[in-house]
C-alpha atoms as a PDB file:
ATOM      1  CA  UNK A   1     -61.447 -22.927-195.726  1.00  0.00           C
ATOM      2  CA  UNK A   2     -62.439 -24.832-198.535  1.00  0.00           C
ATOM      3  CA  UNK A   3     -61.545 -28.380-197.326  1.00  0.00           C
ATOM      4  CA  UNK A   4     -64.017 -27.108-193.831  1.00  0.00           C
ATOM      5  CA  UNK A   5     -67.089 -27.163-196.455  1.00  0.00           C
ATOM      6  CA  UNK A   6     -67.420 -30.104-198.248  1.00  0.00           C
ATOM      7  CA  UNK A   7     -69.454 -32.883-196.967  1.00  0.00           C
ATOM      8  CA  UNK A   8     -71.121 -31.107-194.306  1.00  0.00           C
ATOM      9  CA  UNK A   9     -75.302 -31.844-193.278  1.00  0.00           C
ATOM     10  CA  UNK A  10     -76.861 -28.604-193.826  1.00  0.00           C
ATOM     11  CA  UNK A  11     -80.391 -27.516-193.658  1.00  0.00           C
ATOM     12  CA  UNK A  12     -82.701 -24.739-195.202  1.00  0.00           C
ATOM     13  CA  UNK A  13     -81.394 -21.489-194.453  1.00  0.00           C
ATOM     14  CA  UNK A  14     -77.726 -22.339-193.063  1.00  0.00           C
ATOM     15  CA  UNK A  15     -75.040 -20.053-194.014  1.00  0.00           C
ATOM     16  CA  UNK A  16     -72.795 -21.736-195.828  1.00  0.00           C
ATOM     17  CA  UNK A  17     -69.886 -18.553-197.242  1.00  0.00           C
ATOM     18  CA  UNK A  18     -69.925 -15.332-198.340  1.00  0.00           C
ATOM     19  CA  UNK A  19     -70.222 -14.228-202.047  1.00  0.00           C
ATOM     20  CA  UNK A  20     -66.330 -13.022-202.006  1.00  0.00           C
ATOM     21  CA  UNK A  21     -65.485 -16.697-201.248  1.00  0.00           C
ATOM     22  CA  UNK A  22     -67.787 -18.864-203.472  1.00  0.00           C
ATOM     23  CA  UNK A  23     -70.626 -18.497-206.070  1.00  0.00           C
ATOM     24  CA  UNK A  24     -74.316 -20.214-205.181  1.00  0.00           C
ATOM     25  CA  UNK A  25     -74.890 -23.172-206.837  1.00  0.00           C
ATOM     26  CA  UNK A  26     -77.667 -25.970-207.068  1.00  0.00           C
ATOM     27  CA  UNK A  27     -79.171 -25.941-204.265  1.00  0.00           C
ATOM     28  CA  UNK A  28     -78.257 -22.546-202.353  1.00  0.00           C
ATOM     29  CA  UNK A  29     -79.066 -19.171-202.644  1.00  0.00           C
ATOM     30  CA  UNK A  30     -77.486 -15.841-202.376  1.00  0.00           C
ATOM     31  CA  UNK A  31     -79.390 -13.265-199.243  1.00  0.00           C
ATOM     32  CA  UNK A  32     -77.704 -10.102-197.921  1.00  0.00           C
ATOM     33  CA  UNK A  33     -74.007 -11.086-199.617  1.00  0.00           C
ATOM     34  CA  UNK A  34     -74.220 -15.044-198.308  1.00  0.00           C
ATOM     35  CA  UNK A  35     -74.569 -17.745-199.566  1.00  0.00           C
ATOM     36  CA  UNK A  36     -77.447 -20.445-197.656  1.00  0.00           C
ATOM     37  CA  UNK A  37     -78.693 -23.791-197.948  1.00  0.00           C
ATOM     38  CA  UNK A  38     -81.952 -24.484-199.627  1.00  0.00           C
ATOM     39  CA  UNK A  39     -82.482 -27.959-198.971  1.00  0.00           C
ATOM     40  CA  UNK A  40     -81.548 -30.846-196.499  1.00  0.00           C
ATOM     41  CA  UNK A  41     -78.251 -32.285-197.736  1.00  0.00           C
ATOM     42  CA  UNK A  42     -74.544 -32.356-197.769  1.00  0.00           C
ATOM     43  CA  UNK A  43     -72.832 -29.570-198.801  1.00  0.00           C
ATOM     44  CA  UNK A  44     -70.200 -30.254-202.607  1.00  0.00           C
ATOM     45  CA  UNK A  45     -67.355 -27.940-203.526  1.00  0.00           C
ATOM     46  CA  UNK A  46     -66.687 -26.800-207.142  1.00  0.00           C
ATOM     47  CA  UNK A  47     -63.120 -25.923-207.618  1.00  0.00           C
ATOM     48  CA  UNK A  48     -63.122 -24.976-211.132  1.00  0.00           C
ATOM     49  CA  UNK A  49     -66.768 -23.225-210.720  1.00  0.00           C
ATOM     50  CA  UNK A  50     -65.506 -21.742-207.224  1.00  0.00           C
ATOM     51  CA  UNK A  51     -68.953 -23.039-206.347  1.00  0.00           C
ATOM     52  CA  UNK A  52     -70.704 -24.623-203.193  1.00  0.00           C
ATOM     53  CA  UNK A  53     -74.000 -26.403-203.878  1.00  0.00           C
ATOM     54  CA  UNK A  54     -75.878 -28.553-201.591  1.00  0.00           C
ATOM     55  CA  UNK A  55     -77.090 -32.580-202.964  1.00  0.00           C
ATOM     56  CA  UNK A  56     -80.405 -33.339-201.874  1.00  0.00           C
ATOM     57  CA  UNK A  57     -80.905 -35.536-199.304  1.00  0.00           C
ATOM     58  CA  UNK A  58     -84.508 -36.177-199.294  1.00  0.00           C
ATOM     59  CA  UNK A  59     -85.791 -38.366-202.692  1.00  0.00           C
ATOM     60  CA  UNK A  60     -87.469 -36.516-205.273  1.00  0.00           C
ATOM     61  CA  UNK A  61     -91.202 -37.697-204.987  1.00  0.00           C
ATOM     62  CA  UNK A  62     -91.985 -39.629-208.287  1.00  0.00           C
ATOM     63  CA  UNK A  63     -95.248 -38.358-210.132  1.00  0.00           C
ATOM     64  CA  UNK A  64     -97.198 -40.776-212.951  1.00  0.00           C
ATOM     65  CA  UNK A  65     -97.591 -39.619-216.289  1.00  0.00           C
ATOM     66  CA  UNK A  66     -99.944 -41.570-218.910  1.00  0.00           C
ATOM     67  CA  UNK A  67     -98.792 -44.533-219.871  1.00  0.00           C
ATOM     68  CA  UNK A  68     -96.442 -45.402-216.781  1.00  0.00           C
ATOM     69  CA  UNK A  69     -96.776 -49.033-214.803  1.00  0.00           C
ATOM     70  CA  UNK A  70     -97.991 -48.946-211.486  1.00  0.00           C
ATOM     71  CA  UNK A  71     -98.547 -51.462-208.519  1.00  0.00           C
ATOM     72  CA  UNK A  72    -100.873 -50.311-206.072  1.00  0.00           C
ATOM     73  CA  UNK A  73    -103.305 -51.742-203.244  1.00  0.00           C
ATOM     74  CA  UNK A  74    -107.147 -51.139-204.005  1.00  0.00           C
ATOM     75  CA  UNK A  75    -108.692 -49.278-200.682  1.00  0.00           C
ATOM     76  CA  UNK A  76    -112.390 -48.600-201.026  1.00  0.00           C
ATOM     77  CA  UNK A  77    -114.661 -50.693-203.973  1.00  0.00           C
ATOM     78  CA  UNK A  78    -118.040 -48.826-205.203  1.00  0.00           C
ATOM     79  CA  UNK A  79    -120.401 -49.381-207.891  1.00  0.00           C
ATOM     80  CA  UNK A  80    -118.541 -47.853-211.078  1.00  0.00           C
ATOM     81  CA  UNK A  81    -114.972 -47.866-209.196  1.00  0.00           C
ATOM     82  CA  UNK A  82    -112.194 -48.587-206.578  1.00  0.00           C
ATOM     83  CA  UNK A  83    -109.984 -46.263-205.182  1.00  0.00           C
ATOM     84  CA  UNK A  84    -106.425 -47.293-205.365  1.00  0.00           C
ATOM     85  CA  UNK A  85    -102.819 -46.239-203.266  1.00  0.00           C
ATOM     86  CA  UNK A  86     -99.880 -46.279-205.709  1.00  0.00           C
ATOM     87  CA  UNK A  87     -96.903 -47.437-204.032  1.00  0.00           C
ATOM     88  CA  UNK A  88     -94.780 -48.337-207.143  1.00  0.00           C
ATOM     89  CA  UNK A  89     -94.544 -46.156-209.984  1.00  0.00           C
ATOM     90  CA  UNK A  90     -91.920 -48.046-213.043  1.00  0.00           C
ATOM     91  CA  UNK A  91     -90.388 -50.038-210.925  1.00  0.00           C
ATOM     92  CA  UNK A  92     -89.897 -47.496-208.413  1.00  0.00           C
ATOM     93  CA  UNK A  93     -91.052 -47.540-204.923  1.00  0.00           C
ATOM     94  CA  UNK A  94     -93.195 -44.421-204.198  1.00  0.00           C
ATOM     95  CA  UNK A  95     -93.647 -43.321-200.580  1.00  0.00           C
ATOM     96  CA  UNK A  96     -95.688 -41.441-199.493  1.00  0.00           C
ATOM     97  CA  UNK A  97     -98.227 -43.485-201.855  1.00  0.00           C
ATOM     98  CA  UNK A  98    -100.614 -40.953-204.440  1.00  0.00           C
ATOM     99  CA  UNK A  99    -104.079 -41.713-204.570  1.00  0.00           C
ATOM    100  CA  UNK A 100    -105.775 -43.356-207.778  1.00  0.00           C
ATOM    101  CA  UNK A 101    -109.080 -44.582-209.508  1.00  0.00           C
ATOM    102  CA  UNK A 102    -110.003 -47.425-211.564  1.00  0.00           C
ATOM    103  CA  UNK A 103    -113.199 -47.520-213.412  1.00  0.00           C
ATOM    104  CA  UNK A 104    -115.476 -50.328-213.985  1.00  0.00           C
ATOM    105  CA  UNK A 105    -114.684 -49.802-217.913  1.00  0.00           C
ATOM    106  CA  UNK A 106    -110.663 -49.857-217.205  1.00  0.00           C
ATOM    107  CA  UNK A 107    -111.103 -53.164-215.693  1.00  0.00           C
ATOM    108  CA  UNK A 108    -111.461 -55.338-219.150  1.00  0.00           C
ATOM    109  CA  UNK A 109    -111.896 -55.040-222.623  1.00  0.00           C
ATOM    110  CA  UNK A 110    -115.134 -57.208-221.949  1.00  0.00           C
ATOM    111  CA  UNK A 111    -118.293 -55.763-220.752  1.00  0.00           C
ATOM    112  CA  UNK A 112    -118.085 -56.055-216.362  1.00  0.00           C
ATOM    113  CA  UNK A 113    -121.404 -55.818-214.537  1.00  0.00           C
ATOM    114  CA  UNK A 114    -120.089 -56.170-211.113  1.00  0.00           C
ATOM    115  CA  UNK A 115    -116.596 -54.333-210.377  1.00  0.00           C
ATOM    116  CA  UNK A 116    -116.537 -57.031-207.010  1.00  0.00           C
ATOM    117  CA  UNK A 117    -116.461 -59.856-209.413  1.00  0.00           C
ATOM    118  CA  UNK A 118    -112.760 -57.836-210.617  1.00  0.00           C
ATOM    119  CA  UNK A 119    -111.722 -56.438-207.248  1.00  0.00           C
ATOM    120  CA  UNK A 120    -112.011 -56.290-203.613  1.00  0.00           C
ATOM    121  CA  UNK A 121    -110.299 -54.472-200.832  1.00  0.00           C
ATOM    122  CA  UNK A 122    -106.977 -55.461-199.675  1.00  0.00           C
ATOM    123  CA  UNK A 123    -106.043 -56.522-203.046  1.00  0.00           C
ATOM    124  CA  UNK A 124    -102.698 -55.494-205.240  1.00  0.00           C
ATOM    125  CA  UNK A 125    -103.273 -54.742-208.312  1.00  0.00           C
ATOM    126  CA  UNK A 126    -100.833 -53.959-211.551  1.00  0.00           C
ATOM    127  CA  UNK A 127    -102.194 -51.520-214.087  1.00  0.00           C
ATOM    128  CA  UNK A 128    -101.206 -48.472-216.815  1.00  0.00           C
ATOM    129  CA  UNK A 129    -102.003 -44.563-216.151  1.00  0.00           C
ATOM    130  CA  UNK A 130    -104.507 -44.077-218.527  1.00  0.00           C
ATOM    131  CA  UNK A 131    -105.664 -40.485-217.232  1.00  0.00           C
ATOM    132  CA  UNK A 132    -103.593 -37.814-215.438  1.00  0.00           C
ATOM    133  CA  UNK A 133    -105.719 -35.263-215.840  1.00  0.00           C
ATOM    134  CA  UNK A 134    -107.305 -32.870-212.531  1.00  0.00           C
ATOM    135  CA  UNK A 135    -104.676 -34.981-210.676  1.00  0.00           C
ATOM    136  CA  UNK A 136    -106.191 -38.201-210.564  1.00  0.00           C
ATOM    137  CA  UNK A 137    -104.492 -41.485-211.860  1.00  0.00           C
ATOM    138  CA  UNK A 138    -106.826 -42.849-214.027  1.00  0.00           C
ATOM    139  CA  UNK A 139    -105.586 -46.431-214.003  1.00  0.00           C
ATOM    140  CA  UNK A 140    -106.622 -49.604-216.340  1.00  0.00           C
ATOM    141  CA  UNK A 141    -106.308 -52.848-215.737  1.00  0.00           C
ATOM    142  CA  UNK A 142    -106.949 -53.876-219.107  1.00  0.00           C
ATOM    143  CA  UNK A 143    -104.842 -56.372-221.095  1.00  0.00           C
ATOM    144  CA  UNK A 144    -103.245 -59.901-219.836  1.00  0.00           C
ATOM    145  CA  UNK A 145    -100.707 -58.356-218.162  1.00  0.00           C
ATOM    146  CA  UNK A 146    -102.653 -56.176-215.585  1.00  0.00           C
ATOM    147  CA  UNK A 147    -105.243 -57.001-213.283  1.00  0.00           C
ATOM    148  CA  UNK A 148    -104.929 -58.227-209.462  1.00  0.00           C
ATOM    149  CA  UNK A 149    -101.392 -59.809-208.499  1.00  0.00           C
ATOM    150  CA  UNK A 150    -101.935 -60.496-204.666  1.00  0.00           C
ATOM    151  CA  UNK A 151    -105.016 -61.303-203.436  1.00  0.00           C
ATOM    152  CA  UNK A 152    -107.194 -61.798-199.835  1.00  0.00           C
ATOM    153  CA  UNK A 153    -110.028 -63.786-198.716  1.00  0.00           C
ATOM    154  CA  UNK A 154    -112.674 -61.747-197.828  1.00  0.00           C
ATOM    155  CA  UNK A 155    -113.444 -64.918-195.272  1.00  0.00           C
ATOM    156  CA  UNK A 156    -110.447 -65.244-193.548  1.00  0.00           C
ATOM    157  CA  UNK A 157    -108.080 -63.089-194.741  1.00  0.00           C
ATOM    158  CA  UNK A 158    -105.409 -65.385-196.007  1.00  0.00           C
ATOM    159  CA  UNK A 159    -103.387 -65.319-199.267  1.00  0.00           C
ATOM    160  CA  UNK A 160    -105.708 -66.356-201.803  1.00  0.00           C
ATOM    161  CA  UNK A 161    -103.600 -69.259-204.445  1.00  0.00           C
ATOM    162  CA  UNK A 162    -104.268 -69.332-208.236  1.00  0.00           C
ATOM    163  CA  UNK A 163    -105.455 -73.430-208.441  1.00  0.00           C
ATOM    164  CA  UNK A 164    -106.260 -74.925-212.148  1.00  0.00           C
ATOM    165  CA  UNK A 165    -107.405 -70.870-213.149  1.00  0.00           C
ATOM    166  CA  UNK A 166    -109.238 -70.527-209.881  1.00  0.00           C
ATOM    167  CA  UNK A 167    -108.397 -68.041-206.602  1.00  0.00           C
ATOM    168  CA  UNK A 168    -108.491 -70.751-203.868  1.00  0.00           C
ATOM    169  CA  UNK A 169    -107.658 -69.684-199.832  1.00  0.00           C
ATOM    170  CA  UNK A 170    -105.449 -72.427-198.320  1.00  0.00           C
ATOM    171  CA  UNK A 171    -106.991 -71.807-194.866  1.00  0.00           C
ATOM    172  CA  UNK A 172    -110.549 -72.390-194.769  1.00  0.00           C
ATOM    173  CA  UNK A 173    -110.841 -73.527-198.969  1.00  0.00           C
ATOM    174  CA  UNK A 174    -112.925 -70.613-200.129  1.00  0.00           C
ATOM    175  CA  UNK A 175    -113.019 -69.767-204.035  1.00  0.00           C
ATOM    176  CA  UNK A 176    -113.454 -66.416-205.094  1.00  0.00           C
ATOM    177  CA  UNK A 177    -112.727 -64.597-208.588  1.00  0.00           C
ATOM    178  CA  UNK A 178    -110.425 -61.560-209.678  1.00  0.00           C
ATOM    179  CA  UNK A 179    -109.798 -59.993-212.747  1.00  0.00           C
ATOM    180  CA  UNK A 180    -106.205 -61.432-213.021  1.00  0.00           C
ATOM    181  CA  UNK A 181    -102.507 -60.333-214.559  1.00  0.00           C
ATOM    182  CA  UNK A 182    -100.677 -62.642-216.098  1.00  0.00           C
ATOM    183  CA  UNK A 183     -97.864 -62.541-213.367  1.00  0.00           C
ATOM    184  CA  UNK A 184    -100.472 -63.504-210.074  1.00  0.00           C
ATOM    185  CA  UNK A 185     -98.552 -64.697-207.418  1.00  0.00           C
ATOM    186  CA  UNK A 186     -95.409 -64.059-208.567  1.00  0.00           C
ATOM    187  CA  UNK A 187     -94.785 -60.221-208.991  1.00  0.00           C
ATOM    188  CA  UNK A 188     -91.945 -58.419-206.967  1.00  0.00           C
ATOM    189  CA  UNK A 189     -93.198 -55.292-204.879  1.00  0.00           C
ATOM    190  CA  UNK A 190     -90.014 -53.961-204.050  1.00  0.00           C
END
């Protein structure tokens, strides 16, 4: 019986053995003397345990702690702020994307009157979790290495190009300005 179990797709709440046959391990649980799936996954075998668990097949959702790199694309600009989607968290793609906030005083060490003069919509931007607190991701942009990576004309919508320290669209040869990292142009999103 035990060679039937292993590597089978299970789902919450299948019935995967009775307690006289295996324990419950990661991933199962024990109701009315059987043992059942809790998660979405393929069933493992334990000899030595006498175990069945069930792997995971669904990613664990990643979760940004202070101090943690992100890439994200800015959504909405105000006065004092932009909203942001995080869609890489270390390195890590992170889908669904969690929502996030940078401040007008995360944007530089230098005094910024006008956050659009930093940021616009439609831009990517590379920053550190600053805040985590009430579950919003406080993020800075402050330092060299953060600031916008990818940017957008707000003319014509092209791929603005860093030219001699300026943000030049190839398309219809607008120049705008961005708070800038370090690694414009050339950063890998996955």
């Amino acid at each position: 019986m035990q060679k039937n179990l292993r590597n089978i797709e299970v789902f919450p709440g299948d019935k995967l053995a009775v307690i006289e046959e295996f324990n419950d391990g990661e991933g199962t649980y024990q109701h009315e003397g059987e043992i059942r799936s809790n998660e979405i996954g393929k069933t493992k075998i334990s000899v030595r345990r006498r175990a069945i668990s069930v792997k995971k097949k669904t990613p664990k959702p990643l979760y940004s702690e202070e101090g943690m790199e992100v890439i994200a694309e800015v959504g909405s600009v105000a006065r004092k702020d932009a909203r942001i989607d995080i869609f890489v968290i270390q390195g890590k793609e992170n889908f669904p994307t969690i929502s996030g906030v940078v401040h007008i005083s995360d944007i530089s060490k230098d005094y910024i009157k006008n956050i659009d003069m930093a940021v616009r919509s439609g831009d990517i931007i590379k920053g550190k979790v600053v805040n985590t607190k009430n579950r919003l991701n406080q993020t800075s942009m402050a330092g060299s290495e953060y600031g916008v990576v990818y940017a957008y004309c707000t003319r014509c919508g092209g791929l603005l190009e860093q030219r001699g320290g300026k943000l030049t669209c190839p398309d219809c040869g607008r120049v705008e300005r961005r708070k800038l990292a370090k690694s414009y142009g050339q950063e890998e999103l996955v």
